[in-house]
Structure formats: C-alpha cells, structure tokens
Protein backbone atom coordinates (compact mmCIF):
# COMPACT_ATOMS: atom_id res chain seq x y z
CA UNK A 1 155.65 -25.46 83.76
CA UNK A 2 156.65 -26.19 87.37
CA UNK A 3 157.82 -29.76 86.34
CA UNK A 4 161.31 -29.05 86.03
CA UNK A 5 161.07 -27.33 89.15
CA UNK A 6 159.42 -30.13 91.06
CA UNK A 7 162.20 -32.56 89.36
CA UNK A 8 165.34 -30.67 90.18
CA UNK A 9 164.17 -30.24 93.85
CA UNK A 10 163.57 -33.48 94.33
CA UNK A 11 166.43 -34.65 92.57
CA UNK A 12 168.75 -32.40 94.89
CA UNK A 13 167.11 -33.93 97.92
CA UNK A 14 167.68 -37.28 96.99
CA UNK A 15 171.36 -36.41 96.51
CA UNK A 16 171.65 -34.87 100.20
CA UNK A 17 170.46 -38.42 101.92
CA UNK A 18 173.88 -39.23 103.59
CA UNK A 19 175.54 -42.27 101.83
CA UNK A 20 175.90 -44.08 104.94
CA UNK A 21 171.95 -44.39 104.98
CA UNK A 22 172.08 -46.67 101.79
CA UNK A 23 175.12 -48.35 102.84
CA UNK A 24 173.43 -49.66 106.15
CA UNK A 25 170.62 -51.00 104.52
CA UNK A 26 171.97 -52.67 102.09
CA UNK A 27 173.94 -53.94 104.86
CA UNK A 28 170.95 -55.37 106.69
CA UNK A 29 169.82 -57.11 104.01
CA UNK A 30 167.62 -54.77 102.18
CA UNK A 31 167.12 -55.12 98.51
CA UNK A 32 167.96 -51.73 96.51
CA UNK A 33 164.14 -50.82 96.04
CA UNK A 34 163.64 -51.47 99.42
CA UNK A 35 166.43 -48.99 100.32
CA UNK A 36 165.00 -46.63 98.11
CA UNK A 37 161.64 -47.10 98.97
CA UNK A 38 161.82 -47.11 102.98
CA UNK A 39 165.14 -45.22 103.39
CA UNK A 40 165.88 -42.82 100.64
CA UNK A 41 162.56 -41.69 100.25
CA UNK A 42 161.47 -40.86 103.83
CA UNK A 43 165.38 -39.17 104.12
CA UNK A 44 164.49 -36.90 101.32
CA UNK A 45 160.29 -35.68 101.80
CA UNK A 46 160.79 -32.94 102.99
CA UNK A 47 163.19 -31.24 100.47
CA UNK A 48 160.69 -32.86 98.02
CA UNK A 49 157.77 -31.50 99.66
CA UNK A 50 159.26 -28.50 99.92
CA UNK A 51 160.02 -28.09 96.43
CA UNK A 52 156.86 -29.39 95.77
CA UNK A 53 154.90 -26.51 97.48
CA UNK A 54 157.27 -23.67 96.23
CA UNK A 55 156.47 -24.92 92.65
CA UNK A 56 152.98 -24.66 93.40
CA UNK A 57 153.58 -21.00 94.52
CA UNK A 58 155.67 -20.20 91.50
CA UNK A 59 152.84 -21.42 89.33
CA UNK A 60 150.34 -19.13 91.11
CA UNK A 61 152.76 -16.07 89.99
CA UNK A 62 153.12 -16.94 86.87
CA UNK A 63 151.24 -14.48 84.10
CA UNK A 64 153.35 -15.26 80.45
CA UNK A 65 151.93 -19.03 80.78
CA UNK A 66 148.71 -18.58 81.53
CA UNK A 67 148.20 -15.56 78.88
CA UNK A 68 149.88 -17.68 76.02
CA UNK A 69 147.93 -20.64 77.11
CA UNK A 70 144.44 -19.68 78.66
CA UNK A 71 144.16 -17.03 76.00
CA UNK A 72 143.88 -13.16 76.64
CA UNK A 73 142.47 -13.18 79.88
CA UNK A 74 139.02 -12.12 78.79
CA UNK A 75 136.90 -14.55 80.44
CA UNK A 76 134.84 -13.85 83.22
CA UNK A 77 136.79 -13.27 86.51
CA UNK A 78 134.10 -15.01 89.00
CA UNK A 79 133.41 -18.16 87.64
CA UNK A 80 129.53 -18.49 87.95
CA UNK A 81 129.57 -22.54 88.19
CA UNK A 82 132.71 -24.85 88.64
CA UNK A 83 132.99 -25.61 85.00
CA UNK A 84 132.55 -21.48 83.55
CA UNK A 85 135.66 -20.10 82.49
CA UNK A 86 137.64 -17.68 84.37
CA UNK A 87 140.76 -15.66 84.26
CA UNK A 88 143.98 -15.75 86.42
CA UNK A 89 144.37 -13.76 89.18
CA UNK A 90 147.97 -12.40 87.66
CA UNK A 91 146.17 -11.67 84.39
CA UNK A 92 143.43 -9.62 86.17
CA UNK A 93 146.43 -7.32 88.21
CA UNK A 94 147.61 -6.89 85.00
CA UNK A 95 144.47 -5.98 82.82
CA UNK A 96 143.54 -3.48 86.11
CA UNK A 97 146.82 -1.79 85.72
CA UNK A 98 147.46 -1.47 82.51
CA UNK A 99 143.78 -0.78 81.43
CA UNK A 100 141.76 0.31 84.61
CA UNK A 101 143.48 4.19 85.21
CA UNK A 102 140.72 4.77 87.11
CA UNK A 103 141.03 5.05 91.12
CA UNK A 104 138.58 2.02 91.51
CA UNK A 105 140.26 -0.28 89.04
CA UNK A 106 143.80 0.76 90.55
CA UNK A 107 142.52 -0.30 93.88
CA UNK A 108 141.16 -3.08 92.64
CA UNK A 109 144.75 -4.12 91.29
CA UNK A 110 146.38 -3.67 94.82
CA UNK A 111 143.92 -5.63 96.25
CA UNK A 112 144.40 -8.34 94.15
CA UNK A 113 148.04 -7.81 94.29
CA UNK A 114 147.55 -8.26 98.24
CA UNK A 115 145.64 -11.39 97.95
CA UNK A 116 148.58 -13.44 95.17
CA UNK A 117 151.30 -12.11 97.53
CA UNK A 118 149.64 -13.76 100.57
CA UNK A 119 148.93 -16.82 98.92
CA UNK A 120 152.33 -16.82 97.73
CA UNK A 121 153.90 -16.38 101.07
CA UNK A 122 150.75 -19.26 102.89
CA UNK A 123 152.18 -21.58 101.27
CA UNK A 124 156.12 -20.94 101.36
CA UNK A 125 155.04 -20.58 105.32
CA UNK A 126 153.20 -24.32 104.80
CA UNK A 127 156.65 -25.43 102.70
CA UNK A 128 158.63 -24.27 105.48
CA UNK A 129 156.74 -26.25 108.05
CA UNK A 130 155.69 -29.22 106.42
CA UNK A 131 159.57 -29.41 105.78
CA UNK A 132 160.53 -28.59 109.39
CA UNK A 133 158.18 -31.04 110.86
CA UNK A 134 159.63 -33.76 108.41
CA UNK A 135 163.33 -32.76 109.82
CA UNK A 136 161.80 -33.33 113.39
CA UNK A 137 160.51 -36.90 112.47
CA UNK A 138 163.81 -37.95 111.24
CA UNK A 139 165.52 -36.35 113.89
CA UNK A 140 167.40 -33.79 112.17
C-alpha cells in the first residue's frame, strides 16, 4: 500500500542529487556503483527517509485497506498477548462513530481520533528532522 509511495519519493530524491556530484566521481576514478553507492545514496537519504516516514504515517490513516484486508474490524481492540488479533485504530473511530451514539462511545471516538492525529503528526515531526539533520551532514 505505501510502496508506491516509498518508490516515487525516493525516486524523486535520487533525481534532485546535482549532476555534478556523479560527474566528479566518476572523475576520480570511481566505478558507477561506487558513485551510486557512496555518493548518490548519502546525497539523497534524507528525501528517502523522509518519504519513508510519511508513508509510514499514511499507512497509519489508512481505514479502506485495512477493512478490505483485516476483515470487518471485529476483533478484539486490546490485544491480550502479542499474537491475539486486534483491530485498527481507524477502524475503531469509525465503528465508535458510526455505531456508538452514545456520549461514552462518542468520546471514546475523539479520543482515539486524538491519539492517530498525534501519531500522525510524531512522526511527520521525526520526518522533518531526521531529514533536516541529514541536510546538516551534507552541508546543505
């Protein structure tokens, strides 16, 4: 699901390392892998890091997937042992809102919806500085 993603970010990143990077390694003598390897690489983690972590947060979002693949959602919600079954945390704001019209399951829903929005923006906050400390290293 967040392949593509993770592909097209990474593919975009590779394409922003400045030419002349390539060009003066394989003027020192460097073979092409060992451009790619030690030059191209390094030039583009953190736009592949960065895409990297944002796919990870778009995955967390994500309800469709997880409904048509996990099944309905009907699983226990607190896994009991580290191999029980449990639902998504999408799938249970959804099943409080639409089901729960009670005050307790509606506040239930916000305060699930309160914990998915943080974790979304933790890591999109980690992206962002694993990315900027990346852009220090190189000296961007």
């Amino acid at each position: 699901m967040t392949l593509p993603w993770i592909i097209r970010t990474a593919e975009e990143a590779i394409k922003v390392v400045p030419k002349h990077y390539r060009e003066a390694s394989l003027a020192l003598g460097a073979t092409k892998w060992q451009t790619i390897i030690k030059v191209v690489i390094p030039a583009a983690l953190p736009g592949i890091l960065t895409g990297v972590l944002l796919g990870m947060g778009k995955a967390i979002g994500e309800t469709a997937v997880v409904w048509l693949t996990a099944g309905s959602g009907l699983e226990a919600f607190i896994p009991r042992t580290i191999n029980s079954p449990t639902g998504s945390l999408p799938m249970y704001i959804y099943l409080l809102a639409t089901q729960g019209h009670t005050s307790e399951g509606m506040k239930n829903a916000f305060g699930a919806s309160l914990i998915l929005l943080t974790m979304f923006l933790t890591i999109s906050i980690g992206a962002l500085k694993i990315r900027n400390y990346y852009l220090k290293r190189l000296g961007k």
